[in-house]
Protein backbone atom coordinates (compact mmCIF):
# COMPACT_ATOMS: atom_id res chain seq x y z
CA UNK A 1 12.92 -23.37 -2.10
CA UNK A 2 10.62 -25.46 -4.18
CA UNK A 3 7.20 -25.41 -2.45
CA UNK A 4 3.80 -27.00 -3.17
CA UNK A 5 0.58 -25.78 -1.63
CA UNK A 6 -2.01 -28.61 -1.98
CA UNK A 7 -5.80 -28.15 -1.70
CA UNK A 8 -5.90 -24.65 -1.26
CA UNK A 9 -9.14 -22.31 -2.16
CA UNK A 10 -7.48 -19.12 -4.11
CA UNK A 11 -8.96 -15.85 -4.31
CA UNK A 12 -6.56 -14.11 -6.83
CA UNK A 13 -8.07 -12.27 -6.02
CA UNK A 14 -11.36 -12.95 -8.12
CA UNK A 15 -12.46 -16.48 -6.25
CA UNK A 16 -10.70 -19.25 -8.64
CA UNK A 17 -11.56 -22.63 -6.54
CA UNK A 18 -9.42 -25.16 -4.97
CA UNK A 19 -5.94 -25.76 -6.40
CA UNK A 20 -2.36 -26.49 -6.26
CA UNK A 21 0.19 -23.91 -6.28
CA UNK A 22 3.67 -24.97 -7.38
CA UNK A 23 6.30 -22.42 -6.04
CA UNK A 24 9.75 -22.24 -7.37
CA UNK A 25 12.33 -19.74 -7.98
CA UNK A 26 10.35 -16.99 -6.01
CA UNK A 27 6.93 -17.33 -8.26
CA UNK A 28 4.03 -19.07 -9.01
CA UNK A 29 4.95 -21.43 -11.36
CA UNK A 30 1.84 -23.86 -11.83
CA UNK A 31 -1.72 -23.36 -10.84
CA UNK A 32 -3.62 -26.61 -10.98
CA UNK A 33 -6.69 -28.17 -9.73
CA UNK A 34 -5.91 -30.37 -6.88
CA UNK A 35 -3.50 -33.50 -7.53
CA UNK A 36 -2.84 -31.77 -11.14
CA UNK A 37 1.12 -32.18 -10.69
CA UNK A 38 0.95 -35.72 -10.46
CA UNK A 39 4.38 -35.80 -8.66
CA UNK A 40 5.73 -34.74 -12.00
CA UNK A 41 8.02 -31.77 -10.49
CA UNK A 42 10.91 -32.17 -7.89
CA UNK A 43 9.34 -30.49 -4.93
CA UNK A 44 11.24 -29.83 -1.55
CA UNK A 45 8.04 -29.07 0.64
CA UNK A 46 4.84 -30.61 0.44
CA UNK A 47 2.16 -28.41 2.52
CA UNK A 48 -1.38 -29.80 2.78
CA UNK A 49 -3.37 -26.62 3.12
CA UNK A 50 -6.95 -28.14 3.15
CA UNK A 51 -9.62 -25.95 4.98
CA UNK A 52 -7.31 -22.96 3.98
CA UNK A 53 -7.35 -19.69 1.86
CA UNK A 54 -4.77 -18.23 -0.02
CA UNK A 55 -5.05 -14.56 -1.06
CA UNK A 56 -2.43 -12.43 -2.87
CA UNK A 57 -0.14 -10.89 -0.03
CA UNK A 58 -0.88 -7.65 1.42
CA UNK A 59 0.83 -4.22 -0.64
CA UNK A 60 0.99 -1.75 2.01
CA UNK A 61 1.95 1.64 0.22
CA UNK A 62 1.82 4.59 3.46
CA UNK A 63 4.36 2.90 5.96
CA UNK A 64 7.06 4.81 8.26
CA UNK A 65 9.38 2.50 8.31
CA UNK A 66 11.89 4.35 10.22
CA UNK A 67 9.68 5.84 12.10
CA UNK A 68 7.25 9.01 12.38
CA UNK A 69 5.98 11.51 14.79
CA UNK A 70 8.57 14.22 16.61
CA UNK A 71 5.38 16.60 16.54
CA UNK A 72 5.15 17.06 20.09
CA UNK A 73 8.44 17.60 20.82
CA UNK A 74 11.52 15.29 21.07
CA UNK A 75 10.47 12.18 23.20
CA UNK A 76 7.30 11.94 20.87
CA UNK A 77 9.50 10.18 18.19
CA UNK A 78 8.31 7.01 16.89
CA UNK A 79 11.20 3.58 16.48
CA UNK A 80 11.44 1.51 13.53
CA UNK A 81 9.08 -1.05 12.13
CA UNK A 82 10.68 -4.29 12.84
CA UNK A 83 10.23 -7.01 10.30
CA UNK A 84 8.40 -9.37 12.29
CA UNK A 85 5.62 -7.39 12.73
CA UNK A 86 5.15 -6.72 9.05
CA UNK A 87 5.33 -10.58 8.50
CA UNK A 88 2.91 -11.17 11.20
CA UNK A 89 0.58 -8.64 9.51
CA UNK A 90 0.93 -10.25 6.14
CA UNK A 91 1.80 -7.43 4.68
CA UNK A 92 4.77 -8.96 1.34
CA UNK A 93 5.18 -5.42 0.00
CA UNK A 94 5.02 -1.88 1.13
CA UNK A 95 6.54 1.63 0.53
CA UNK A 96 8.03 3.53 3.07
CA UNK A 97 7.79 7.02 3.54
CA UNK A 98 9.10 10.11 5.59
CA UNK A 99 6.18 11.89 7.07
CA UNK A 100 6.96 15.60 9.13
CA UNK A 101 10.18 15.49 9.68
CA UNK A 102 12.44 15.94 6.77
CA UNK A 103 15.16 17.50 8.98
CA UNK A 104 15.77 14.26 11.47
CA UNK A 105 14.65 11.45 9.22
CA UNK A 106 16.54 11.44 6.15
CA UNK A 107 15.69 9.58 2.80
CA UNK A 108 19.46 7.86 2.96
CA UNK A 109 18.47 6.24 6.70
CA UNK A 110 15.05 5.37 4.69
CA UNK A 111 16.81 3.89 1.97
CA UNK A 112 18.82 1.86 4.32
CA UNK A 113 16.20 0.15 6.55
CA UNK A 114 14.58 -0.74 3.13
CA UNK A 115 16.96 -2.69 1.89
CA UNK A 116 17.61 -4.50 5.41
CA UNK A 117 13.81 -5.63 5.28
CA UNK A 118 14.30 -6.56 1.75
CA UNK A 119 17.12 -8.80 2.94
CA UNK A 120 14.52 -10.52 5.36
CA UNK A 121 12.31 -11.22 2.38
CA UNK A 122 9.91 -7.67 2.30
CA UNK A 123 9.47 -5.81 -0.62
CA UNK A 124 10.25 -3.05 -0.43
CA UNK A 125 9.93 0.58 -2.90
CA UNK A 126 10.44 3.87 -1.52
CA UNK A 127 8.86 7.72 -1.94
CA UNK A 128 11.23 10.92 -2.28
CA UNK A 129 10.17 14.01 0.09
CA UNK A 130 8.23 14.70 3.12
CA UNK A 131 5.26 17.07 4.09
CA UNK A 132 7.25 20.00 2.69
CA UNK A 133 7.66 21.53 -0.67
CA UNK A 134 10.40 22.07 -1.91
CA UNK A 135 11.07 18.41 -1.29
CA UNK A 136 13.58 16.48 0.06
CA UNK A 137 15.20 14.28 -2.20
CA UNK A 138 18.28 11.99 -3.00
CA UNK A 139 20.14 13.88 -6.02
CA UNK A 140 18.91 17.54 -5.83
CA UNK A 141 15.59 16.32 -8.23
CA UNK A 142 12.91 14.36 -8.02
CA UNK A 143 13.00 13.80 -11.16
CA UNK A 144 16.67 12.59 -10.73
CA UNK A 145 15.80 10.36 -8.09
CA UNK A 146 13.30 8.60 -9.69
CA UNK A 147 15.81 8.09 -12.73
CA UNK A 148 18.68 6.90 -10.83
CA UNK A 149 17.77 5.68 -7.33
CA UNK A 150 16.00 2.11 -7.85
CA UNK A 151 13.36 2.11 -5.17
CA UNK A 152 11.90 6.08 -5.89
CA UNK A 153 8.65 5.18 -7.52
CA UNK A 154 6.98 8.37 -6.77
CA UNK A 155 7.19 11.41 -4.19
CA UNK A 156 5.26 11.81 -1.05
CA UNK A 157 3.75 12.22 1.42
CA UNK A 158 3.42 15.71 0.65
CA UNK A 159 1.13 17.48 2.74
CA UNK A 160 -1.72 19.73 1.79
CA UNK A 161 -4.59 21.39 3.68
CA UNK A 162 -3.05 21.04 7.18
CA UNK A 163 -1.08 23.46 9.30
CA UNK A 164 2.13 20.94 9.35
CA UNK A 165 2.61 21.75 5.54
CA UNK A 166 4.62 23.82 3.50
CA UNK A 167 1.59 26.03 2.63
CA UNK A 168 2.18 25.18 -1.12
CA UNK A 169 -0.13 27.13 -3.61
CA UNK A 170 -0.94 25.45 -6.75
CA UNK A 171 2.37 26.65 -8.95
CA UNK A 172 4.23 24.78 -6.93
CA UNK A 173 2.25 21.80 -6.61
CA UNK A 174 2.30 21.25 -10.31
CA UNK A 175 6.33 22.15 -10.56
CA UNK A 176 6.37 18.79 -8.43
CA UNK A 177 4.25 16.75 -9.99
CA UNK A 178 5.51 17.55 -13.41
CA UNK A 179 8.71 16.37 -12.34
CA UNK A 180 7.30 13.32 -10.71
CA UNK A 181 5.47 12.62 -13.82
CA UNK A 182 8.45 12.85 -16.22
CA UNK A 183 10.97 10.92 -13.93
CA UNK A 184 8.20 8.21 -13.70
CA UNK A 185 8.15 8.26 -17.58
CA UNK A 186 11.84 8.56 -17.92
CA UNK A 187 11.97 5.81 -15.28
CA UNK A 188 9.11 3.04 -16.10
CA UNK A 189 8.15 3.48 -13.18
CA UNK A 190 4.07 4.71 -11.51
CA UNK A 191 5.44 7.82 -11.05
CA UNK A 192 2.74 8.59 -7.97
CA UNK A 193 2.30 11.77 -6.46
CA UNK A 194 1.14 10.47 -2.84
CA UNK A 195 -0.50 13.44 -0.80
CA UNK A 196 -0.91 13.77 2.75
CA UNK A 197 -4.28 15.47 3.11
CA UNK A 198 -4.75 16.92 6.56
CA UNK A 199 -7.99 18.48 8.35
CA UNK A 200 -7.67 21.72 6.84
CA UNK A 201 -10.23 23.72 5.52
CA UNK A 202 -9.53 23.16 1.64
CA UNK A 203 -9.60 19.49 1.79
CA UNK A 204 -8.93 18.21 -1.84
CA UNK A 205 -9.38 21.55 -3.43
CA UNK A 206 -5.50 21.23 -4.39
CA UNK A 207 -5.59 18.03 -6.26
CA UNK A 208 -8.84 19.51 -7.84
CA UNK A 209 -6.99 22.57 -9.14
CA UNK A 210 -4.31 20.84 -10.21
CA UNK A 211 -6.16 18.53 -12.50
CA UNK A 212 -8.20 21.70 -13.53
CA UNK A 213 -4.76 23.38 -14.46
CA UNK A 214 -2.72 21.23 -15.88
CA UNK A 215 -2.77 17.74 -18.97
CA UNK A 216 -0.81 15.66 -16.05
CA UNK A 217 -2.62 12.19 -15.77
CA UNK A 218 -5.54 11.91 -12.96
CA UNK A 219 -4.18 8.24 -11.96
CA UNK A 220 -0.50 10.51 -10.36
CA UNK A 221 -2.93 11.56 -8.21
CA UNK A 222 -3.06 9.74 -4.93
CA UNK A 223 -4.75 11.66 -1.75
CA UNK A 224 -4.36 9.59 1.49
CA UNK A 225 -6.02 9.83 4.73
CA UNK A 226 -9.44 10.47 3.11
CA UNK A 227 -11.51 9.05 5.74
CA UNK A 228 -9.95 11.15 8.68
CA UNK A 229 -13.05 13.28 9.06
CA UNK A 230 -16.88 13.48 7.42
CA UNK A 231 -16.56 16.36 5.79
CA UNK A 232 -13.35 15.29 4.05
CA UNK A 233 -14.42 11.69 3.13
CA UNK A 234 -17.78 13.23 1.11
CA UNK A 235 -15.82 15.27 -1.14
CA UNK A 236 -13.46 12.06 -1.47
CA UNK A 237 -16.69 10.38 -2.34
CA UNK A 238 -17.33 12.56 -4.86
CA UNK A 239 -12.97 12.46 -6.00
CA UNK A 240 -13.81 8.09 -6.42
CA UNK A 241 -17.07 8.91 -8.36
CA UNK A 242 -15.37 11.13 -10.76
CA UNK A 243 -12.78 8.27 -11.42
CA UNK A 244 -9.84 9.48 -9.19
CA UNK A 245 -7.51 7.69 -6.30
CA UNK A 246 -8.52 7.26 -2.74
CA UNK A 247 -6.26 6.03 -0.66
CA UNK A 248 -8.00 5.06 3.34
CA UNK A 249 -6.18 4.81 6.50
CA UNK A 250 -6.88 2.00 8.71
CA UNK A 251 -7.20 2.50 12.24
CA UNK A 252 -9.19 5.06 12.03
CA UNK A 253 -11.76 6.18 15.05
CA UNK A 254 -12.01 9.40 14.90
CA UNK A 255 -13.25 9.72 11.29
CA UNK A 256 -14.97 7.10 8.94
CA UNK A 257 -13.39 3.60 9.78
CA UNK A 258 -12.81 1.86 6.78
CA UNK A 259 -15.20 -0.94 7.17
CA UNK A 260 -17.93 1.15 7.18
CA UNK A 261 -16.40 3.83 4.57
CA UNK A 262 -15.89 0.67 2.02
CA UNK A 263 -19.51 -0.48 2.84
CA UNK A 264 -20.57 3.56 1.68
CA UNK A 265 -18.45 3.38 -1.38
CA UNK A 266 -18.88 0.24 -2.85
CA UNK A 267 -23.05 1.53 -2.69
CA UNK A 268 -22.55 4.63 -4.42
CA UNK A 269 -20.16 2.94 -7.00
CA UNK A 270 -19.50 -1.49 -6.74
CA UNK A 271 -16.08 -1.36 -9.04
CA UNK A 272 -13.57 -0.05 -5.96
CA UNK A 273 -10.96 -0.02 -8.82
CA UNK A 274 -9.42 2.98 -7.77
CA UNK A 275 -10.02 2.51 -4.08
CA UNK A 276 -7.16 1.14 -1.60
CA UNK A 277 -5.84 1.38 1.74
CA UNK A 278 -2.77 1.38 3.50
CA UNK A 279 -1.78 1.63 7.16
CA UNK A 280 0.72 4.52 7.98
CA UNK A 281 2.30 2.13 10.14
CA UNK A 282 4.83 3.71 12.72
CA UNK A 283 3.11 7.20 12.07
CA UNK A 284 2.09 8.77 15.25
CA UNK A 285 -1.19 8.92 17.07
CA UNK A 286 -1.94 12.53 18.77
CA UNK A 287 -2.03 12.74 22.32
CA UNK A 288 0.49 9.77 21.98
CA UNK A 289 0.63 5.81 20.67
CA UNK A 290 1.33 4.51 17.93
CA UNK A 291 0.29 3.10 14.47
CA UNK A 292 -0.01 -0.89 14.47
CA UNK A 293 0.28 -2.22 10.73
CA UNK A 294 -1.55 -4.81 12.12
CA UNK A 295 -4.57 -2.69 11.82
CA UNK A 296 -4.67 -3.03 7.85
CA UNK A 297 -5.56 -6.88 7.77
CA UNK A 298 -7.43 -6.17 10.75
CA UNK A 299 -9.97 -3.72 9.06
CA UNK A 300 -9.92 -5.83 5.51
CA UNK A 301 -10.95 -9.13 8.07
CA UNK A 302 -14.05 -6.59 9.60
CA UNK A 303 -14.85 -5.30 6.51
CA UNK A 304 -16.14 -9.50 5.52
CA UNK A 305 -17.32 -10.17 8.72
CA UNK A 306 -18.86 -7.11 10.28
CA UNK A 307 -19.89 -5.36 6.68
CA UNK A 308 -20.44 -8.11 5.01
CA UNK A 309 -18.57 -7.44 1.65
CA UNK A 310 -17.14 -10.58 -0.14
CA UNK A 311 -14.01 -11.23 0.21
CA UNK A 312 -12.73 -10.91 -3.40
CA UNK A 313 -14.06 -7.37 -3.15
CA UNK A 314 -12.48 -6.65 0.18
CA UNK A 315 -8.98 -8.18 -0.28
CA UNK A 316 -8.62 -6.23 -3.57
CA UNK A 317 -8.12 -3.22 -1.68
CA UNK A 318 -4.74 -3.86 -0.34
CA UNK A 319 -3.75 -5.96 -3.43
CA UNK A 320 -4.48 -5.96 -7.38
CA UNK A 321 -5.38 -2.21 -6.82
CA UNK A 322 -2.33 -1.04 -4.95
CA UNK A 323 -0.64 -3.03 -7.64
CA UNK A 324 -2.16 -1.25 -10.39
CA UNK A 325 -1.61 2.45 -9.07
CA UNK A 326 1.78 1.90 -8.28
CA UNK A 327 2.74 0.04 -11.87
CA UNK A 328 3.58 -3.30 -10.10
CA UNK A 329 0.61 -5.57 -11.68
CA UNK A 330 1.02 -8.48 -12.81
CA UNK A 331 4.01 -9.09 -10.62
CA UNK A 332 2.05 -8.19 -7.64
CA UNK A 333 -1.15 -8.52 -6.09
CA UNK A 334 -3.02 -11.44 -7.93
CA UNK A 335 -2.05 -15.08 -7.74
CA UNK A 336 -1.36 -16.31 -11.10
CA UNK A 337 1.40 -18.09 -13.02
CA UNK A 338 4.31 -15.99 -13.35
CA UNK A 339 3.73 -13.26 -10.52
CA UNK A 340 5.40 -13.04 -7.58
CA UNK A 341 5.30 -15.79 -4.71
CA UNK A 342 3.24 -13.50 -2.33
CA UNK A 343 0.59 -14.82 -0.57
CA UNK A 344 -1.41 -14.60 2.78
CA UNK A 345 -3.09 -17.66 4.02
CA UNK A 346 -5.99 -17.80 6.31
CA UNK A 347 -8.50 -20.42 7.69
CA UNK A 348 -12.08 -19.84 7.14
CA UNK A 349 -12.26 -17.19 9.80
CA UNK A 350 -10.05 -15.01 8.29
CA UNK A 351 -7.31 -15.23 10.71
CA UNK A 352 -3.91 -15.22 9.14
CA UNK A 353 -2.08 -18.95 9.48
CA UNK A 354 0.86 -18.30 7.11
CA UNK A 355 2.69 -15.88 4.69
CA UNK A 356 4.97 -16.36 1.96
CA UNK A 357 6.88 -13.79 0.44
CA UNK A 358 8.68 -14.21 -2.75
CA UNK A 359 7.98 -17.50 -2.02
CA UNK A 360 9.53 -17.97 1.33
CA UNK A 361 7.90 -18.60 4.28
CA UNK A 362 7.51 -15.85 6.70
């Protein structure tokens, strides 16, 4: 499909103006100001976005796509994301991820289910393992798996300081991400060791000591869930001032929401390079429920109109910097020519009025 987007304002997410945006062959091919084609190109659809916003599309990289939960027994097993509702979300890339249960989910049924939703027009990438060390894997290695399986970019969610883990002490911790490390090297891939943190008493102490113990890179490092409790979130504070990966969850009420934890951060420090958030989509909510990916857009939107924030800094968060962490940029998570056809397009309020994905509509 050969698409033109007329009279668009771009945040790419640094604010860039009004333009044209000439998609072909599943990218961005031109970027002009407005009536800059001059009906030189062969175009199939002509869409007059005036009094719209383009941003790069969502990169959602903590999502269960088959599912999570089982932790309170049997019947507390959460279904499938379906693909409409990550469309819907405007969400154009994600990782999924096996959460708990390593024993009833497997990494083949995750592999599967990824490429279905990459067949609906989803990116799609994929982490090795589950809470527990040792992890579960494709080949027997992580290493392995992030050689030879095309969609292993990294291990996780490994869980630390919470009573669901694997209890793992530092040794082993390190065996893991050494092998993550050299696969992703190996591989050219990120290489990311993503890491459930829980409500436990150490908090971050283990990514702490692993940095103190071994020469393997600080950007592996990617602790999720940050914001789940105070006491948590200020030694994250501290992790994001000392130049390390935070990864917030949206949705959250129980702990710092997001809006208000981005309005915290971007005081103590304005660059929110290393800052993103994801959605744990399909994970499970205690007591019941569960996890909406609607609710990433949903906190990025309150974080602009409740906080205040400008947009370029918000959208960022779910975008370039996922990008960046996960060794996608500049395919994903800007708008410029040559990257990916991704984009989520708003009116002026911020509510979402299309999504294109590899440039197909959504």
């Amino acid at each position: 499909m050969i698409t033109l987007l007329k009279n668009i304002e771009c945040y790419a997410p640094e604010y860039i103006g009004k333009k044209d945006l000439f998609i072909a062959c599943h990218k961005i091919c031109k970027i002009t100001s407005p009536g800059g084609l001059a009906n030189q190109e062969p175009i199939a659809d002509v869409i007059n976005c005036e009094g719209l916003i383009a941003f790069p599309g969502l990169i959602d990289q903590h999502v269960h796509i088959i599912g999570g939960g089982g932790e309170e027994g049997f019947a507390s097993r959460i279904p499938e994301i379906r693909f409409e509702e990550i469309a819907a979300a405007g969400v154009t890339t994600l990782c999924g991820l096996l959460g708990a249960d390593g024993c009833t989910r497997t990494l083949e049924t995750l592999y599967a289910k990824a490429k279905a939703l990459e067949l609906n027009g989803i990116t799609t990438y994929l982490y090795a393992g589950s809470y527990e060390i040792p992890a579960v894997t494709f080949t027997g290695s992580i290493m392995r798996d992030l050689i030879l399986i095309d969609k292993v970019i990294g291990a996780g969610e490994i869980a630390i300081s919470d009573h669901r883990s694997s209890q793992p002490d530092t040794g082993e911790l390190l065996k893991l991400a050494a092998q993550v490390h050299l696969g992703g090297l190996l591989a050219g891939k990120a290489g990311v060791l993503h890491l459930h943190v829980g409500d436990g008493k150490e908090g971050l102490a283990p990514v702490l000591k692993m940095e103190d113990h071994s020469d393997l890179p600080k950007e592996m490092f990617v602790p999720t869930h940050v914001n789940r409790n105070p006491r948590l979130f200020r030694q994250a504070m501290d992790y994001y001032k000392a130049g390390g990966n935070i990864d917030l969850t949206a949705g959250e009420s129980n702990g710092i929401p997001v809006p208000k934890a981005i309005r915290m951060l971007a005081e103590q420090n304005p660059d929110l390079s290393t800052v993103t958030v994801s959605s744990d989509a399909n994970g499970s909510i205690p007591q019941g429920g569960t996890v909406k990916i609607q609710v990433l857009y949903q906190d990025l939107r309150d974080c602009i109109l409740e906080e205040g924030l400008k947009p370029e800094t918000v959208i960022r968060l779910a975008t370039v910097n996922v990008a960046k962490i996960l060794h996608l940029y500049p395919q994903k998570g800007v708008i410029r020519e040559g990257s990916d056809a991704d984009l989520l397009i708003t009116d002026h309020d911020y509510r979402i009025r299309m999504v294109f994905a590899m440039g197909k509509r959504l």
